[in-house]
N, C-alpha and C. Protein backbone atom coordinates (compact mmCIF):
# COMPACT_ATOMS: atom_id res chain seq x y z
N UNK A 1 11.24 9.41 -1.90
CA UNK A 1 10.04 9.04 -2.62
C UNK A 1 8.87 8.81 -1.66
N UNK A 2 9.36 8.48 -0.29
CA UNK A 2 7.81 7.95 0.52
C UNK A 2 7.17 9.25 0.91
N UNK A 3 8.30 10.24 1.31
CA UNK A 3 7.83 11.51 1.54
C UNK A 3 7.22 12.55 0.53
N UNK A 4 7.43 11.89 -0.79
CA UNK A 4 6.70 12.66 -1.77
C UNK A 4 4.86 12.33 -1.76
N UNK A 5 5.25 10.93 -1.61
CA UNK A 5 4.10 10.27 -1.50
C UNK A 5 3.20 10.56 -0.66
N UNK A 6 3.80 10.80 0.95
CA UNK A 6 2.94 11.02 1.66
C UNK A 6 2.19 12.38 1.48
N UNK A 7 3.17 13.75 0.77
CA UNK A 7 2.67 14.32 0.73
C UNK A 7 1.80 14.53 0.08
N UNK A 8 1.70 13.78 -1.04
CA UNK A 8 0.20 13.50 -2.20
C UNK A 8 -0.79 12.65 -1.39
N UNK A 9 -0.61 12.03 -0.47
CA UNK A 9 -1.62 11.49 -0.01
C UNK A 9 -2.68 12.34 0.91
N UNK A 10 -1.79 13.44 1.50
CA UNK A 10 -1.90 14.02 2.40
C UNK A 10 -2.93 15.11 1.94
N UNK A 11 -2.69 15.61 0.83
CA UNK A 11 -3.94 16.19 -0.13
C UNK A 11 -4.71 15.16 -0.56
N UNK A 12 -4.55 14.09 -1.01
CA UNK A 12 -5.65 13.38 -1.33
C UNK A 12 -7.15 13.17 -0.29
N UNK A 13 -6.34 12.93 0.66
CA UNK A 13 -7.47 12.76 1.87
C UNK A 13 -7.82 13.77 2.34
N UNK A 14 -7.57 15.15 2.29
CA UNK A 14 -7.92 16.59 2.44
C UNK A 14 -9.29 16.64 1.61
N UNK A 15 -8.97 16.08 0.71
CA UNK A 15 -10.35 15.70 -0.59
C UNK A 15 -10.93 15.50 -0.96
N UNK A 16 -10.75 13.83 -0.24
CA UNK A 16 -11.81 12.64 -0.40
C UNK A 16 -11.67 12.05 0.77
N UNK A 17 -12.90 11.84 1.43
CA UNK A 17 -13.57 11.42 2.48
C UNK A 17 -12.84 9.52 2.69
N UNK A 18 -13.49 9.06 1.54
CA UNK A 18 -13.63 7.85 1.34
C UNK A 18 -12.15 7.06 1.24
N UNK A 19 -10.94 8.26 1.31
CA UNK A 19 -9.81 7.12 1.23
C UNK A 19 -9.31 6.44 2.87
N UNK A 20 -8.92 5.58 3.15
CA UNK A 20 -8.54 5.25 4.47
C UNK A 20 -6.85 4.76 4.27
N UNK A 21 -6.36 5.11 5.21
CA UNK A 21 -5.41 4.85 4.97
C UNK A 21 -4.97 3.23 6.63
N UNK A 22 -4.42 1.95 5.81
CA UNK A 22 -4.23 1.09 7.38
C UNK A 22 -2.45 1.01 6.91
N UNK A 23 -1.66 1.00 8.26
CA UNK A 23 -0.61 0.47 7.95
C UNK A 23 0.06 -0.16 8.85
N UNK A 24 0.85 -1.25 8.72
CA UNK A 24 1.18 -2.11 8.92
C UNK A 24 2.23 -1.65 10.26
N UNK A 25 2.13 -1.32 11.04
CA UNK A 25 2.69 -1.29 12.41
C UNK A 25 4.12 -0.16 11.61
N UNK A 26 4.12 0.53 10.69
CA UNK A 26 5.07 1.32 10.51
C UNK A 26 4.80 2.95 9.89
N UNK A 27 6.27 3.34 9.40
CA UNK A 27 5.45 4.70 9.51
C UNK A 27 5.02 5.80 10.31
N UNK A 28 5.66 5.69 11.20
CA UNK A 28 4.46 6.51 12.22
C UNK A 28 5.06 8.09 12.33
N UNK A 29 6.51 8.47 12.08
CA UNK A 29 6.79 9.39 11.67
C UNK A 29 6.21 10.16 10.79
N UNK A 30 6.09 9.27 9.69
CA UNK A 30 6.01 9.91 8.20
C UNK A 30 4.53 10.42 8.33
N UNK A 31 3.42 9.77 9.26
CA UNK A 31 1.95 9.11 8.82
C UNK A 31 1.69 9.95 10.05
N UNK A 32 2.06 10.39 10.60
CA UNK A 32 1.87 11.27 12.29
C UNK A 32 0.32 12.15 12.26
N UNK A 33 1.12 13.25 11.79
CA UNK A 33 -0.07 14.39 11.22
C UNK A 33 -1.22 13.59 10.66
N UNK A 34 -1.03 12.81 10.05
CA UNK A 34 -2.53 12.22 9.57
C UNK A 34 -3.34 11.36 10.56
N UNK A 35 -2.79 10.69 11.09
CA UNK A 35 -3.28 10.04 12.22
C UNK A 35 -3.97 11.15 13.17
N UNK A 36 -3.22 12.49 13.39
CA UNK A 36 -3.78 13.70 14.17
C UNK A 36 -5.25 14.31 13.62
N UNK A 37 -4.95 14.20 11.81
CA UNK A 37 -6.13 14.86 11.06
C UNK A 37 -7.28 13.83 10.87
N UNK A 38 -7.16 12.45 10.84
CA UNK A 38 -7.99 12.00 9.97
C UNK A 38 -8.13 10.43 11.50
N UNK A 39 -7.87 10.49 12.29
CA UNK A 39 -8.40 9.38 13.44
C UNK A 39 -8.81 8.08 13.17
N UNK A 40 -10.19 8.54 12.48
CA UNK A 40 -11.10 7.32 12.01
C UNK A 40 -11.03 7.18 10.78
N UNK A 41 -9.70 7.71 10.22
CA UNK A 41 -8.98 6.53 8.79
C UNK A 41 -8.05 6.61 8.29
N UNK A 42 -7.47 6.23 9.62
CA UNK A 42 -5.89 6.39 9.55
C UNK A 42 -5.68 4.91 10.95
N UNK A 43 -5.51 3.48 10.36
CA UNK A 43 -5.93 2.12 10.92
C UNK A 43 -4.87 1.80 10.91
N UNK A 44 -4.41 1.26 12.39
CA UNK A 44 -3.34 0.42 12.52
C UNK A 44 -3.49 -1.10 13.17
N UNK A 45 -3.64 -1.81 12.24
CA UNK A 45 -3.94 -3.68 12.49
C UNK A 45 -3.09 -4.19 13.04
N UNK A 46 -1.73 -3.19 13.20
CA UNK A 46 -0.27 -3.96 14.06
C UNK A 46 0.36 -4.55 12.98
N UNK A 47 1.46 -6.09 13.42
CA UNK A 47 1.99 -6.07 12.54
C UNK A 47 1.03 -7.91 12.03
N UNK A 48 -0.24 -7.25 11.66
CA UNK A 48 -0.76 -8.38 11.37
C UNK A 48 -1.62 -8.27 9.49
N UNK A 49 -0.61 -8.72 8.90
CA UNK A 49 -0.72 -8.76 7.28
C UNK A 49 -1.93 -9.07 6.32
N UNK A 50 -2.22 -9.98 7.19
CA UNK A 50 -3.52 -10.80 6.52
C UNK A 50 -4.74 -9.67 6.84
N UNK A 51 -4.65 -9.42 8.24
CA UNK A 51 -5.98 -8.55 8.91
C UNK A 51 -5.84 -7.50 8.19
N UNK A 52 -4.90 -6.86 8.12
CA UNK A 52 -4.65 -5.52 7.13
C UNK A 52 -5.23 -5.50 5.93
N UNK A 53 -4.91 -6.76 4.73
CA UNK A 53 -5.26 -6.44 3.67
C UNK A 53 -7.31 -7.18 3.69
N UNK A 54 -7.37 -7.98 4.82
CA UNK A 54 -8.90 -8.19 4.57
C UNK A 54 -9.77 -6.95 5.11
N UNK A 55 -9.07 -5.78 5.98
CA UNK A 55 -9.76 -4.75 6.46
C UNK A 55 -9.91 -4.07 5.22
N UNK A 56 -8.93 -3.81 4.48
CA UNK A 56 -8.66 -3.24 2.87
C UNK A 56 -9.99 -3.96 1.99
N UNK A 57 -9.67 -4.93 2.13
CA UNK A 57 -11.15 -5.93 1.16
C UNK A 57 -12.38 -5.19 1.43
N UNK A 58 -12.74 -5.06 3.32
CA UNK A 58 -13.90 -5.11 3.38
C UNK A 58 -14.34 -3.45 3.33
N UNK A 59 -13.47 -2.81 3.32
CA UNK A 59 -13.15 -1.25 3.15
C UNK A 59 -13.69 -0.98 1.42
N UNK A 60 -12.56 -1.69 0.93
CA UNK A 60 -13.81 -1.48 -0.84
C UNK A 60 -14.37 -1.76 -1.27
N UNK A 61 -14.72 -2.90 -0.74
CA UNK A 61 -16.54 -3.57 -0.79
C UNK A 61 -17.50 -2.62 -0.55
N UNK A 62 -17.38 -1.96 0.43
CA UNK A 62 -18.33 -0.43 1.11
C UNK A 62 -17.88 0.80 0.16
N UNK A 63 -17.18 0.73 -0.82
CA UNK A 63 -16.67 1.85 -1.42
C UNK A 63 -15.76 3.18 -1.26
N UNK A 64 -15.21 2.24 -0.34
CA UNK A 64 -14.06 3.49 0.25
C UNK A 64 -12.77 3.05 -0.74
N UNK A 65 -11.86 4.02 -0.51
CA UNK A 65 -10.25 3.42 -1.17
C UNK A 65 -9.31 3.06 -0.04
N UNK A 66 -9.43 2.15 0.38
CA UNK A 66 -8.04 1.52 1.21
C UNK A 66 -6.78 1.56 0.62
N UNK A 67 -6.04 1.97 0.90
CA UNK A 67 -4.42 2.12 0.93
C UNK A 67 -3.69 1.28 2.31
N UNK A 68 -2.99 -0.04 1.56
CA UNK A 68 -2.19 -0.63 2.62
C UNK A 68 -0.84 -0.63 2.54
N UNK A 69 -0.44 -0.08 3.71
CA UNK A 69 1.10 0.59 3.56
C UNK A 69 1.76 0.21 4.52
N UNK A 70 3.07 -1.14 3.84
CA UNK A 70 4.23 -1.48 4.70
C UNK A 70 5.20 -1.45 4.27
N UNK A 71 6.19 -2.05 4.52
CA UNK A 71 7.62 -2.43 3.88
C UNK A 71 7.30 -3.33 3.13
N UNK A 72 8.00 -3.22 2.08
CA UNK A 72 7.17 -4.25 0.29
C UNK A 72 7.11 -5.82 1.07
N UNK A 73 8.19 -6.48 1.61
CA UNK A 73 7.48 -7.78 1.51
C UNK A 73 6.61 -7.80 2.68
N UNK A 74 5.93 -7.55 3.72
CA UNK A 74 5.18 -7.44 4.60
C UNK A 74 3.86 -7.18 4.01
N UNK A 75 3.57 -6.17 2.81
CA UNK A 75 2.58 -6.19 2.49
C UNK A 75 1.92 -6.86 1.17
N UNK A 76 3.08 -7.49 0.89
CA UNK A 76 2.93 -8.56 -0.45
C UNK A 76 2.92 -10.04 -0.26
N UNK A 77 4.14 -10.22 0.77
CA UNK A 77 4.62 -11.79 0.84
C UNK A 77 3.86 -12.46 1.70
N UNK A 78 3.95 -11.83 2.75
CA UNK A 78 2.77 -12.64 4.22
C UNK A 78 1.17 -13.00 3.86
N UNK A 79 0.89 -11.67 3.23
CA UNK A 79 -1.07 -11.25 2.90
C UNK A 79 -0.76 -12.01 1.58
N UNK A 80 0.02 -13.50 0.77
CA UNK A 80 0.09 -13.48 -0.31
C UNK A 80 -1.59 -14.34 -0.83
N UNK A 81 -2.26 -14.54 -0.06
CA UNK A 81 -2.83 -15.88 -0.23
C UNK A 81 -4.53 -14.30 -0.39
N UNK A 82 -4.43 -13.58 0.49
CA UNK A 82 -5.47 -12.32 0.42
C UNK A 82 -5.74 -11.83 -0.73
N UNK A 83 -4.35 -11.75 -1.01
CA UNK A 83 -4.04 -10.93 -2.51
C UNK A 83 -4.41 -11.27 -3.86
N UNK A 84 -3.82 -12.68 -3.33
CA UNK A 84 -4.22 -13.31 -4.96
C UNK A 84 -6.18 -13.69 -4.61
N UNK A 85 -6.35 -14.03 -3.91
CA UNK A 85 -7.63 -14.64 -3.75
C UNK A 85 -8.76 -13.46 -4.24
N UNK A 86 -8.68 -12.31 -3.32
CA UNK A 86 -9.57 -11.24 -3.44
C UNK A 86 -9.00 -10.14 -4.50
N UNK A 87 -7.41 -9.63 -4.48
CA UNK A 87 -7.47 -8.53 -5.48
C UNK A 87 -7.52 -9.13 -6.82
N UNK A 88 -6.40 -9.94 -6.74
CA UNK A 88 -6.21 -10.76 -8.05
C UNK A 88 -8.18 -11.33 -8.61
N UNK A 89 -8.47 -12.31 -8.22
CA UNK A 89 -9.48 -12.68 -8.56
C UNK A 89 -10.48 -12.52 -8.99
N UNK A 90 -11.16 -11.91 -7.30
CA UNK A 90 -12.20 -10.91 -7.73
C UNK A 90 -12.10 -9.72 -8.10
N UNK A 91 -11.12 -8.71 -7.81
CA UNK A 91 -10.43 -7.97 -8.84
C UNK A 91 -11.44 -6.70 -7.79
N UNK A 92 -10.79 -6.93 -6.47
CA UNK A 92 -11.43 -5.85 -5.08
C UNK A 92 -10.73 -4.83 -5.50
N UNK A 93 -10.62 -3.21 -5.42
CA UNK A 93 -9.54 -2.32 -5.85
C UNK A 93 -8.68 -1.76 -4.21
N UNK A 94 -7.93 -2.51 -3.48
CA UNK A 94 -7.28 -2.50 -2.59
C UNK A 94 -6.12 -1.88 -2.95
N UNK A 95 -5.64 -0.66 -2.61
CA UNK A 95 -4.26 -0.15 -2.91
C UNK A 95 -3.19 -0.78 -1.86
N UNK A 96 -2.27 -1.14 -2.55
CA UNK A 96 -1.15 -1.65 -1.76
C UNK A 96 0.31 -0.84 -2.06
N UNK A 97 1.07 -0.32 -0.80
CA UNK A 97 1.92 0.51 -1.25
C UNK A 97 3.23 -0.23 -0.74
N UNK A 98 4.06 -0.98 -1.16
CA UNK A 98 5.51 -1.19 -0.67
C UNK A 98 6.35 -0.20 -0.32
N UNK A 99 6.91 -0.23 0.73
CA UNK A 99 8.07 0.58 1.14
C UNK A 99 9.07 -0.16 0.99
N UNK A 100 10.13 0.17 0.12
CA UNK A 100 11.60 -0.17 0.39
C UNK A 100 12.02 -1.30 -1.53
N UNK A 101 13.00 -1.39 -2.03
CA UNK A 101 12.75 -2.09 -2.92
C UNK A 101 14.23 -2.58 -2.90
N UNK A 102 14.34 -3.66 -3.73
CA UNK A 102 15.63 -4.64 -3.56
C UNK A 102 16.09 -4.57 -1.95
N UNK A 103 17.34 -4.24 -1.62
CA UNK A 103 17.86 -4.31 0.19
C UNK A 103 17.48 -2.88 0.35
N UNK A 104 17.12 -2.16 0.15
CA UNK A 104 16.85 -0.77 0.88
C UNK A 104 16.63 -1.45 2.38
N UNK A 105 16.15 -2.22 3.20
CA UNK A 105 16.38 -2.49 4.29
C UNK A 105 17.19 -3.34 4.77
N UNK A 106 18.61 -3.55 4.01
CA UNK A 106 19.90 -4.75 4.41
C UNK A 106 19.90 -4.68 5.33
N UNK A 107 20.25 -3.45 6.46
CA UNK A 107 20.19 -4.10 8.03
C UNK A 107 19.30 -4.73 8.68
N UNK A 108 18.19 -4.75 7.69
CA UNK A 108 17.11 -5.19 8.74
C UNK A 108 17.09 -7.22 8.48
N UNK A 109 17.88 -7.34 7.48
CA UNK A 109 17.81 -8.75 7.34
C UNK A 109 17.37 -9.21 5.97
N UNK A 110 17.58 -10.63 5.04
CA UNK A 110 16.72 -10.74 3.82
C UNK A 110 15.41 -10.88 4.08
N UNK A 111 14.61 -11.07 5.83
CA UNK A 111 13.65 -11.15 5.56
C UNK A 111 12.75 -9.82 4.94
N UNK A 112 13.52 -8.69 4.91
CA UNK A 112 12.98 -7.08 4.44
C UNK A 112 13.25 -6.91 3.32
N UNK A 113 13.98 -8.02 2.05
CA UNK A 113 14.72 -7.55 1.21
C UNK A 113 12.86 -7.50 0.47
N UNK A 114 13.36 -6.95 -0.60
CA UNK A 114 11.69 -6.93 -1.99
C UNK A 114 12.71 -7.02 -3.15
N UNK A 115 13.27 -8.18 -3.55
CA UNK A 115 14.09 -7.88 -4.85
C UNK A 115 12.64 -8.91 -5.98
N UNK A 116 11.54 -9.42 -5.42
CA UNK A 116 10.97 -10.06 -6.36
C UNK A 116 9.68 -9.73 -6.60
N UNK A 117 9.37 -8.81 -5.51
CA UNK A 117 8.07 -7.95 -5.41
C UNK A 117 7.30 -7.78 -7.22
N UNK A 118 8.33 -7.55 -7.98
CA UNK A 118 7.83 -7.11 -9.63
C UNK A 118 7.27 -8.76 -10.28
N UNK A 119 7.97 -9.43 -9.98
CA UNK A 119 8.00 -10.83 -10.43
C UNK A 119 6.92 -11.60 -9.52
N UNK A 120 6.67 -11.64 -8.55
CA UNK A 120 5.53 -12.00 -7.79
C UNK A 120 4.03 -11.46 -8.35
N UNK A 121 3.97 -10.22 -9.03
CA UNK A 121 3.43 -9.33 -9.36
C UNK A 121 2.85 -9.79 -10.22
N UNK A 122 3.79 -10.20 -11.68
CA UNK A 122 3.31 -10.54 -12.58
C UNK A 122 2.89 -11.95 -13.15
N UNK A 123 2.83 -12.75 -11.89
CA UNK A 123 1.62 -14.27 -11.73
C UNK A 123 0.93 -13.48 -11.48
N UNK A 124 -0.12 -12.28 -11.23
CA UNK A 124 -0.94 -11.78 -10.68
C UNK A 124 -1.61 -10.83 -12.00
N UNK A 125 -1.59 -10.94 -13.43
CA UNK A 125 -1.99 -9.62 -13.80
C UNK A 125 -2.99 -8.49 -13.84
N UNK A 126 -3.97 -9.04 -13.17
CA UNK A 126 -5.27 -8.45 -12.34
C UNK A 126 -4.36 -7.35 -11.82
N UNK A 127 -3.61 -7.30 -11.14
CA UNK A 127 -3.43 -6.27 -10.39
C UNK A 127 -2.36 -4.80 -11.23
N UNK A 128 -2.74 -3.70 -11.29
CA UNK A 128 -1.97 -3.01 -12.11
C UNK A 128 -0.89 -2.80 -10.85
N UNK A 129 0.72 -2.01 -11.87
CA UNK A 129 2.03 -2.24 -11.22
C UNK A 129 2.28 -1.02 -11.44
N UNK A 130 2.85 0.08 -10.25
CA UNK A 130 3.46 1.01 -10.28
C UNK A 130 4.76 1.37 -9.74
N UNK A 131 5.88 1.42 -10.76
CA UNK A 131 6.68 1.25 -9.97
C UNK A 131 7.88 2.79 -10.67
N UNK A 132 7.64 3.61 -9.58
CA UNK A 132 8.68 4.89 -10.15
C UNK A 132 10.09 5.15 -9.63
N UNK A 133 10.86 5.57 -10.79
CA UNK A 133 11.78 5.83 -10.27
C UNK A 133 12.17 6.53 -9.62
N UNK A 134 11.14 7.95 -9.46
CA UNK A 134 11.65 9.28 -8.99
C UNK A 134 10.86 9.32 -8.29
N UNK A 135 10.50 10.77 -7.54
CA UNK A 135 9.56 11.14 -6.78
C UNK A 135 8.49 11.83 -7.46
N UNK A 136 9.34 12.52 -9.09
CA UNK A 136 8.41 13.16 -10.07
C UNK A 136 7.44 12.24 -10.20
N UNK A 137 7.71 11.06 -10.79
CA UNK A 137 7.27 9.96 -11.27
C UNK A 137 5.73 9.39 -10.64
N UNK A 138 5.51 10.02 -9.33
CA UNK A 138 4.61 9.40 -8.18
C UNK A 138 3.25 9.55 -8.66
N UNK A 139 2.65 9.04 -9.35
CA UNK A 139 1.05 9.15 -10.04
C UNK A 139 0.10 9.00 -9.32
N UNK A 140 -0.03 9.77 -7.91
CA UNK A 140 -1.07 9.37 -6.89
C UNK A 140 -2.41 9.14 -7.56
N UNK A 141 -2.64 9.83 -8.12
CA UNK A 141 -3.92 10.30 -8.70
C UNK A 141 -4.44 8.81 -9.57
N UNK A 142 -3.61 8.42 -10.58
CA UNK A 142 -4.17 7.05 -11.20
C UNK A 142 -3.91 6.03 -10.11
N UNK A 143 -2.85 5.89 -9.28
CA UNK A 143 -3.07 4.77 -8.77
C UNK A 143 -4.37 4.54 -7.46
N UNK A 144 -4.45 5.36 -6.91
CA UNK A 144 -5.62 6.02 -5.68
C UNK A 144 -6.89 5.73 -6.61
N UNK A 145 -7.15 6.30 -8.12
CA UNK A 145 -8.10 6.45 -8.96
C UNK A 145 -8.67 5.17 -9.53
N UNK A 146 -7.79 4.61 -9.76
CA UNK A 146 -7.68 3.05 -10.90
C UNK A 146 -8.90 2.55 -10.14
N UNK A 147 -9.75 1.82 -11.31
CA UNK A 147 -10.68 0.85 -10.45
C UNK A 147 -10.73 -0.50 -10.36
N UNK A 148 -9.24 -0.73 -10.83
CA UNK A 148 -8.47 -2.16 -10.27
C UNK A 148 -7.52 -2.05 -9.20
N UNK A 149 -7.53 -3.08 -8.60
CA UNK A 149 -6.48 -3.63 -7.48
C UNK A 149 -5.37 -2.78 -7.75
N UNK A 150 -4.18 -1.98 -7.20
CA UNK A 150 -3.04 -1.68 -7.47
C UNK A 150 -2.06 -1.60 -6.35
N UNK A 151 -0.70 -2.21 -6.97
CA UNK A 151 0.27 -2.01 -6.29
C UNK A 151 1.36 -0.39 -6.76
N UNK A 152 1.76 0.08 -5.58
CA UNK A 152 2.94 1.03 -5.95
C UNK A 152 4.49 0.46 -4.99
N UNK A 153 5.50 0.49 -5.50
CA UNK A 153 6.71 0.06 -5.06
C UNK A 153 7.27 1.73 -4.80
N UNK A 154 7.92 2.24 -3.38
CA UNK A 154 8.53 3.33 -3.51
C UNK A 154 9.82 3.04 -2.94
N UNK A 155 10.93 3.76 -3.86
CA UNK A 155 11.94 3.33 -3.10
C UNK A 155 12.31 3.83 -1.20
N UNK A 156 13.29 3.61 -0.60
CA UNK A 156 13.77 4.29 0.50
C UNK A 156 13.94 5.02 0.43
């Protein structure tokens, strides 16, 4: 599913100028070529959560589409206080993309698990929820499009 994704993203930004893509110190396989094509928007903040999603804030304030892309709780649980404050609230349209859902990362520890990512979500309903099962399923287009806040969950 991430590789479906990337590859819709990968046309997306072929497209539109204005999307940026920051991610969270991961990825770099998948995200390579783009980093090669696109330099100056294709942002890596390291593995610092908060900076990520306020670069995202100040990115669609100026009218670009930020896309922030980590492993689901890294880009949900840490930035939680960003999220609710600016997407939730003021209702900024910051795309946020989780990688990994329930243990898809068990070796890496429960601190990687996302089994509540949906439920965290929905104290939040400002923010629309995408969550597919397939790779068919991958709606780049509305969620990239939406002109609310959105999350997408992809599995491993």
């Amino acid at each position: 599913m991430r590789r479906r994704f990337q590859e819709l993203l990968t046309e997306e930004m072929a497209k539109n100028e204005d999307i940026f893509l920051l991610v969270g110190d991961v990825g770099y396989r998948v995200f390579d070529h783009l980093r090669e094509d696109y330099p100056d928007r294709v942002i890596n903040p390291g593995a610092a959560e908060q900076l990520m999603i306020g670069m995202g804030v100040g990115l669609a304030m100026e009218g670009k589409i930020p896309v922030c892309y980590s492993i689901t709780p890294f880009v949900l649980y840490r930035p939680f206080e960003f999220i609710r404050n600016y997407l939730h609230h003021e209702q900024i349209p910051v795309k946020l993309v989780g990688s990994g859902r329930d243990d898809d990362y068990g070796p890496c520890g429960f601190s990687h698990y996302a089994c509540e990512d949906t439920k965290v979500l929905e104290s939040l309903p400002g923010i629309e929820v995408f969550r597919p099962e397939s790779k068919e399923e991958v709606d780049i287009e509305k969620f990239l499009y939406s002109k609310k806040p959105s999350y997408i969950n992809l599995r491993r």
